[in-house]
Structure formats: structure tokens, C-alpha cells
Protein backbone atom coordinates (compact mmCIF):
# COMPACT_ATOMS: atom_id res chain seq x y z
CA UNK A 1 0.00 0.00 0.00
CA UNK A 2 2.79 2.58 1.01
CA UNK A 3 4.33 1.48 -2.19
CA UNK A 4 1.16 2.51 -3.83
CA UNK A 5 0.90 5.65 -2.82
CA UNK A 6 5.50 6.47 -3.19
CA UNK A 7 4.58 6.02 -6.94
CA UNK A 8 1.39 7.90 -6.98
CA UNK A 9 3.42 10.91 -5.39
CA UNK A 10 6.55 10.37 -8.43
CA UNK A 11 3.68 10.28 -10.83
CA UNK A 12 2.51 13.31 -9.57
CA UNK A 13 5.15 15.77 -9.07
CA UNK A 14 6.45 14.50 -12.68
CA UNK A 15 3.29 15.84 -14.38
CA UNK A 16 3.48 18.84 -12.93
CA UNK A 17 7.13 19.36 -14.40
CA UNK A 18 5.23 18.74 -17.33
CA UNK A 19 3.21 21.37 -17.01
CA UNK A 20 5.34 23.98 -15.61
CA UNK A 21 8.27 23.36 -18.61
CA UNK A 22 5.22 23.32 -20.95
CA UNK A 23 3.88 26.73 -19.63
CA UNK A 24 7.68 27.97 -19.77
CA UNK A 25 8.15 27.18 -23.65
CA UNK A 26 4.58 28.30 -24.36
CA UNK A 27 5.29 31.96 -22.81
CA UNK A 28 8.92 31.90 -24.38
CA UNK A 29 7.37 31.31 -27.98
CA UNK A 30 4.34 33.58 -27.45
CA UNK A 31 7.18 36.55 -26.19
CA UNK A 32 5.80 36.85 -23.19
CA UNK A 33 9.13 36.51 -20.98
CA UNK A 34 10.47 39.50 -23.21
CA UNK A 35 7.41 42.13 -22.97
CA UNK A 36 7.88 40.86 -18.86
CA UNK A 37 11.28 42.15 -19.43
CA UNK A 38 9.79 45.14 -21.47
CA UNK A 39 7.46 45.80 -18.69
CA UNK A 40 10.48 45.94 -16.25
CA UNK A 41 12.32 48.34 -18.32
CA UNK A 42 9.45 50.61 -18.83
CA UNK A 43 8.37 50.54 -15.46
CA UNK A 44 12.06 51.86 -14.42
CA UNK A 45 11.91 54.23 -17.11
CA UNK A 46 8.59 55.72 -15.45
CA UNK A 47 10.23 56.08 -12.07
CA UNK A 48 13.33 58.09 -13.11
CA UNK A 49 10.86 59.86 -15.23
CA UNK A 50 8.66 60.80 -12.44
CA UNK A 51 12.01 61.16 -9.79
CA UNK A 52 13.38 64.13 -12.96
CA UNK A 53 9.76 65.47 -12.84
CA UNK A 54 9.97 66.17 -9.24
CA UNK A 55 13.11 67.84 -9.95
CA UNK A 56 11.84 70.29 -12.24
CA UNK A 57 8.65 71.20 -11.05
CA UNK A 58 10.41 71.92 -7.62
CA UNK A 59 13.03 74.12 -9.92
CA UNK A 60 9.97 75.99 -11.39
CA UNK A 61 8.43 76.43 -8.21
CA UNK A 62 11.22 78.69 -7.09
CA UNK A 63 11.92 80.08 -10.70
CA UNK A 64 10.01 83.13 -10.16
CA UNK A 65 10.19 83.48 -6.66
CA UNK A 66 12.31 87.15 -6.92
CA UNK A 67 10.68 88.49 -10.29
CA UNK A 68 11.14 92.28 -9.89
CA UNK A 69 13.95 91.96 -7.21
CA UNK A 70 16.98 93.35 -8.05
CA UNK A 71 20.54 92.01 -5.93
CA UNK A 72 23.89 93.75 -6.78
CA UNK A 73 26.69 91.15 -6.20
CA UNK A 74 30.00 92.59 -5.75
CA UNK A 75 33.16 90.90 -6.46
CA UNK A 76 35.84 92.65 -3.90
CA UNK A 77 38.93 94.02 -5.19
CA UNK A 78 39.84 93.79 -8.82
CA UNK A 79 42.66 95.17 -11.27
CA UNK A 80 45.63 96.43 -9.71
CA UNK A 81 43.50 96.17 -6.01
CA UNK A 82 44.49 92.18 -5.52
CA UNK A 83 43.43 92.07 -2.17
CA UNK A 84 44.89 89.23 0.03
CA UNK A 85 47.40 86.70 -0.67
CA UNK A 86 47.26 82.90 0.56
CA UNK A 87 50.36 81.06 1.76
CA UNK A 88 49.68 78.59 -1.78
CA UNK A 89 49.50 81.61 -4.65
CA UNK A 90 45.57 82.29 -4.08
CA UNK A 91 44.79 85.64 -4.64
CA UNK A 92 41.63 87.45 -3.19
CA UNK A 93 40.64 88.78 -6.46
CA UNK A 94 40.03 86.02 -7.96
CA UNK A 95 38.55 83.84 -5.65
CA UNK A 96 35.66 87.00 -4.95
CA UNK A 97 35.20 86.41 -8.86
CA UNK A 98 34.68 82.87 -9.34
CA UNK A 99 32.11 83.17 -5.84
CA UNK A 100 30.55 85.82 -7.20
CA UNK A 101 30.02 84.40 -10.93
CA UNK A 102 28.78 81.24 -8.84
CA UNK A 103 26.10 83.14 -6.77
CA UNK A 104 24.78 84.89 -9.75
CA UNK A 105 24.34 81.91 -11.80
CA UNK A 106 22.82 80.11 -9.53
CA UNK A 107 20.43 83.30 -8.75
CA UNK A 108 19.44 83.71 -12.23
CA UNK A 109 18.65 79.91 -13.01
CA UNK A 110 16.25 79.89 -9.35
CA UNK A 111 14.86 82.70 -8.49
CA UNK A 112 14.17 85.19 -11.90
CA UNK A 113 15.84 87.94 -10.08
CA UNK A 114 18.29 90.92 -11.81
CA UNK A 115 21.48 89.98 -10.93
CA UNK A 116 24.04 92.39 -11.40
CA UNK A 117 27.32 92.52 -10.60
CA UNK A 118 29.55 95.66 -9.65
CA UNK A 119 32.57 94.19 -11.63
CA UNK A 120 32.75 91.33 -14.24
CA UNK A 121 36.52 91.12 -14.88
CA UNK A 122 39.67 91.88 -13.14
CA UNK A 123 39.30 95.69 -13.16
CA UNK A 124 39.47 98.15 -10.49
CA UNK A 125 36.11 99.37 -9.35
CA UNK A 126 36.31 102.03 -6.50
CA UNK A 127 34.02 101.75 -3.35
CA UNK A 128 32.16 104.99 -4.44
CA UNK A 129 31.31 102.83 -7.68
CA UNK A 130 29.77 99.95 -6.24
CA UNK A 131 27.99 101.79 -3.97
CA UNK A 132 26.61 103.73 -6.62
CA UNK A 133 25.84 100.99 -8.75
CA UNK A 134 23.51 99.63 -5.71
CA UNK A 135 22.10 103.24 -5.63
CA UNK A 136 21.48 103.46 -9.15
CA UNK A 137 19.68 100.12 -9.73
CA UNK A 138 17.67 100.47 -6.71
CA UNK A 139 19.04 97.16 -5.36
CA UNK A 140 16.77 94.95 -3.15
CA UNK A 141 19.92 93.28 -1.53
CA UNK A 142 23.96 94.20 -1.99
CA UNK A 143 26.26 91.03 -1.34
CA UNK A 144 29.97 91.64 -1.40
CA UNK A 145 32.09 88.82 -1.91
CA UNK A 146 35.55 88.77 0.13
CA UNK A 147 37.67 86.51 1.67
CA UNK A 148 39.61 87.86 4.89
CA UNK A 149 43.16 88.04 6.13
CA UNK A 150 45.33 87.92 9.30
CA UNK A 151 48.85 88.65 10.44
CA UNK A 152 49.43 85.40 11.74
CA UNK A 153 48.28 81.80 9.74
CA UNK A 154 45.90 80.58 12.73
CA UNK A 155 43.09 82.73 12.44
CA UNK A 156 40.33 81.21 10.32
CA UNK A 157 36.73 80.79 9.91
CA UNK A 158 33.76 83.04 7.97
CA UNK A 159 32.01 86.28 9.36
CA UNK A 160 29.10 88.23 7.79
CA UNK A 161 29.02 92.00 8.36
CA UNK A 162 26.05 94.29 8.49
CA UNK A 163 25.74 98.32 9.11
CA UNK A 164 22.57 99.73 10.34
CA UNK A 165 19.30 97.53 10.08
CA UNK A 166 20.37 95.17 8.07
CA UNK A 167 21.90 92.53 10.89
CA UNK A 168 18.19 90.29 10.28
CA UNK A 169 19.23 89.74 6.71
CA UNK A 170 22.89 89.53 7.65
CA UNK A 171 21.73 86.79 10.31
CA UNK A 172 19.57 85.00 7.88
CA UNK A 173 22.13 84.60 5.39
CA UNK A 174 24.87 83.53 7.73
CA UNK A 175 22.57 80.85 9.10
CA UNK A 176 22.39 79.27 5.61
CA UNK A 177 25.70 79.46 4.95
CA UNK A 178 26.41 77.00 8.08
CA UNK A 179 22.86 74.53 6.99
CA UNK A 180 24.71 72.00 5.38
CA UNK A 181 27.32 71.19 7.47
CA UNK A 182 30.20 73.60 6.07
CA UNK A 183 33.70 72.41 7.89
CA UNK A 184 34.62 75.88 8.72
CA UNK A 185 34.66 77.95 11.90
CA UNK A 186 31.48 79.66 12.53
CA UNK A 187 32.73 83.32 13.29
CA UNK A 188 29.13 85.02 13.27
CA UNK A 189 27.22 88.09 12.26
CA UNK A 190 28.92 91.14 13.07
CA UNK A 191 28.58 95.09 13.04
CA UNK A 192 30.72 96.32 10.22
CA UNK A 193 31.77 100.30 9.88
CA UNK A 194 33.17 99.34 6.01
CA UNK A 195 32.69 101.72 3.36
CA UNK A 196 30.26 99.69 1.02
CA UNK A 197 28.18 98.91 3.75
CA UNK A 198 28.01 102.07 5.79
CA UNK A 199 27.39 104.14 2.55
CA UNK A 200 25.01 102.45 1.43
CA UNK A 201 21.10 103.17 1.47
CA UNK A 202 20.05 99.75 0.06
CA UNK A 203 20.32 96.83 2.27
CA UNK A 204 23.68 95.79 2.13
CA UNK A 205 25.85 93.08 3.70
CA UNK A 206 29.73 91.92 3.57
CA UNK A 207 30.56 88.15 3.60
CA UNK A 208 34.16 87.14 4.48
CA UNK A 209 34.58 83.64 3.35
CA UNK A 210 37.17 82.24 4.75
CA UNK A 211 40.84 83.45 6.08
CA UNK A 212 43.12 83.81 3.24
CA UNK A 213 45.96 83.49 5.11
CA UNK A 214 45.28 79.99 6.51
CA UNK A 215 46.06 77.29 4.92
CA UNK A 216 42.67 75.46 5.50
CA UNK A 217 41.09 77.81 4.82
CA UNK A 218 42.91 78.54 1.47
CA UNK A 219 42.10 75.21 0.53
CA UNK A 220 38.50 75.34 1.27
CA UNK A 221 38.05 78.26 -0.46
CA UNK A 222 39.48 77.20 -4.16
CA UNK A 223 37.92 73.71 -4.12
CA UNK A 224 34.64 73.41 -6.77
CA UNK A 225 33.36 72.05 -4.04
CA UNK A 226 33.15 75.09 -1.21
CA UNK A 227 32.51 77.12 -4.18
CA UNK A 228 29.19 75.68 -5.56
CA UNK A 229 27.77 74.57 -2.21
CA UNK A 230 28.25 78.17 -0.41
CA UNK A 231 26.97 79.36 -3.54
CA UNK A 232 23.76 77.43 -3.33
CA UNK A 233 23.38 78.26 0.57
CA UNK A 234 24.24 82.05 0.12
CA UNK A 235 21.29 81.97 -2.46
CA UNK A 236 19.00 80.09 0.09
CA UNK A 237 19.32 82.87 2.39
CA UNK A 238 19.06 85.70 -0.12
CA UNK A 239 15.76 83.63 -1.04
CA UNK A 240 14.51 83.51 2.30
CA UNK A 241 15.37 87.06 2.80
CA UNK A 242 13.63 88.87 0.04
CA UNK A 243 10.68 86.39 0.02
CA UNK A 244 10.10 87.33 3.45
CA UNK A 245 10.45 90.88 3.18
CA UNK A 246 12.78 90.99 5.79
């Protein structure tokens, strides 16, 4: 009887081998294995489709955020002016520059804002000028862009400057510069008697990005890197700023 029943159970499972190789060729010759595959494929296609999507509609969302704003960015020093020097060749000119260029860009492709800039190449541009340039265009927000300097190589770390009621924007900025986790001494938001700042009727505030003269510093400041991301988080805060009507 159990012997019965062993080749009942053989019988059994080989039918259903049967079946399962027959259902196997069947779907193979019909192409139904390769529009699974299609499915699969189309199916990722959709979800990178839907992930770039998100990207852009949250890009448009903030596209016209500053329509009608105007910000004045202005690249310290220029020409003959070089500013500081770092320990490895950098040159404070420059680096305000390549910030600056950064910032503007990345205003212009988020927020439909004016973005002008007080100098576009390495020329000389006098504090009256910029100041003027602000006054002149009626400027929602001045930014200048420097990078500071010490006597001795251990001083490092970024400060933001502001003159008369400007410290909430000053504050707002700064805070955004620090969001993401920047590896850089947080120096704070200070009162600054500076010429382009103290001058100027429009709201106005100086960045210092860095110490020059340290090396770390130095380093920071030239890598693509520190460039782009303080770039993006400067533009957070001058987003947050104006849309608030701070």
C-alpha cells in the first residue's frame, strides 16, 4: 500500500514538471518573458521619469520666486587692487570672482531675479562705484564677496558683516551658509563700519569667506566644491530674505 501511494506521489510531481516546462516554452514562444522584461524596463523608465519630474517642477516652483527683485553682487577688489594673498598663490581677487560668478548663476537659473554685478573682470572698481551701482539700480539686496586676512596663519573661519538695520538679513544669510554642514569655523554676524556697507542706502551686507591666510582655509576656499555649495546656501538665504520681506 505505502508502495502505492510512493509512486502515486513520483507520478505526480512529474506531471506537474510537465506542465510547468510546458507553460515555460509556451510563454517563451508567445514573447511573453520578453514584454515581462519590457514591462520591467518601462516601469524603471517611469520612475526616473517621475524622480526628474519632481526635480523640475520643484526648480519651477522657485523660478520666479524674486521676479522684480533686483541684488547687486559685488566681487571685492579687482585690477591692480588684488586684495589678500594665501600662503599657496591664491589671490583674493580672484577667488571673490569665481564666488561671485557662482552666486549669480545660480540666482538667475532659481529665483528670476536681476542679478548684477559691480565688476565682471579683473578691473578696479572704487568703493564709491559699487555703492553707486547699488544706488542706481535700486538694489533689493547688496552682497559683497571677500575673503579675509590675518597677520598670523591661525586665524580662520567666515564672518558676515552688516551696518545699520540690516543685521536680520545679515543673520539669515549667515545661518544658511552654516545649513549643510560647512567644515569651517562659525565666526558670526557682526557690526561692520566698512565703506560699502556704511554708505550704502540699500540693504547691504559683507561676507568674508574664509581666512586667506590659513592654509585650511585657502584650501577650502578654491575647491569646486566650497565654491558651488556656499553658492547654493548664500542663495538660500538671499531667497529667504527677500521672500520674506525681511
Amino acid at each position: 500500500m505505502r508502495k502505492r501511494k510512493n509512486k502515486n506521489g513520483y507520478i505526480f510531481l512529474l506531471v506537474m514538471a510537465f506542465i510547468v516546462v510546458f507553460s515555460i516554452i509556451k510563454l517563451q514562444g508567445n514573447g511573453m518573458l520578453g514584454n515581462n522584461e519590457g514591462l520591467a524596463k518601462e516601469s524603471s523608465e517611469k520612475i526616473v521619469n517621475s524622480a526628474e519630474a519632481s526635480y523640475e517642477n520643484k526648480v519651477k516652483t522657485t523660478t520666479k520666486i524674486l521676479t522684480g527683485k533686483t541684488i547687486v553682487i559685488d566681487p571685492g577688489h579687482g585690477g591692480g587692487d588684488i586684495g589678500a594673498s594665501g600662503q599657496n598663490g591664491t589671490i583674493e581677487k580672484d577667488v571673490t570672482l569665481t564666488m561671485s560668478k557662482n552666486i549669480q548663476n545660480n540666482l538667475e537659473e532659481r529665483t528670476g531675479a536681476t542679478v548684477i554685478l559691480t565688476r565682471k573682470d579683473d578691473v578696479k572698481v572704487s568703493l564709491e562705484d559699487r555703492v553707486k551701482i547699488a544706488e542706481e539700480e535700486n538694489a533689493d539686496l547688496f552682497v559683497s564677496i571677500h575673503f579675509d586676512a590675518f597677520f598670523t596663519n591661525d586665524v580662520e573661519g567666515i564672518t558676515t558683516y552688516y551696518n545699520n538695520t540690516d543685521e536680520p538679513i545679515a543673520k539669515l544669510i549667515h545661518e544658511n551658509i552654516f545649513k549643510n554642514g560647512l567644515d569651517a569655523r562659525n565666526r558670526g554676524v557682526r557690526l561692520g563700519d566698512l565703506y560699502v556697507l556704511r554708505e550704502n542706502s540699500r540693504p547691504a551686507i559683507l561676507l568674508e569667506l574664509g581666512f586667506i591666510s590659513n592654509s585650511k582655509d585657502e584650501a577650502r576656499m578654491t575647491s569646486e566644491e566650497f565654491q558651488k555649495n556656499t553658492a547654493n546656501s548664500i542663495v538660500d538665504g538671499i531667497i529667504d530674505s527677500l521672500s520674506s520681506n525681511i
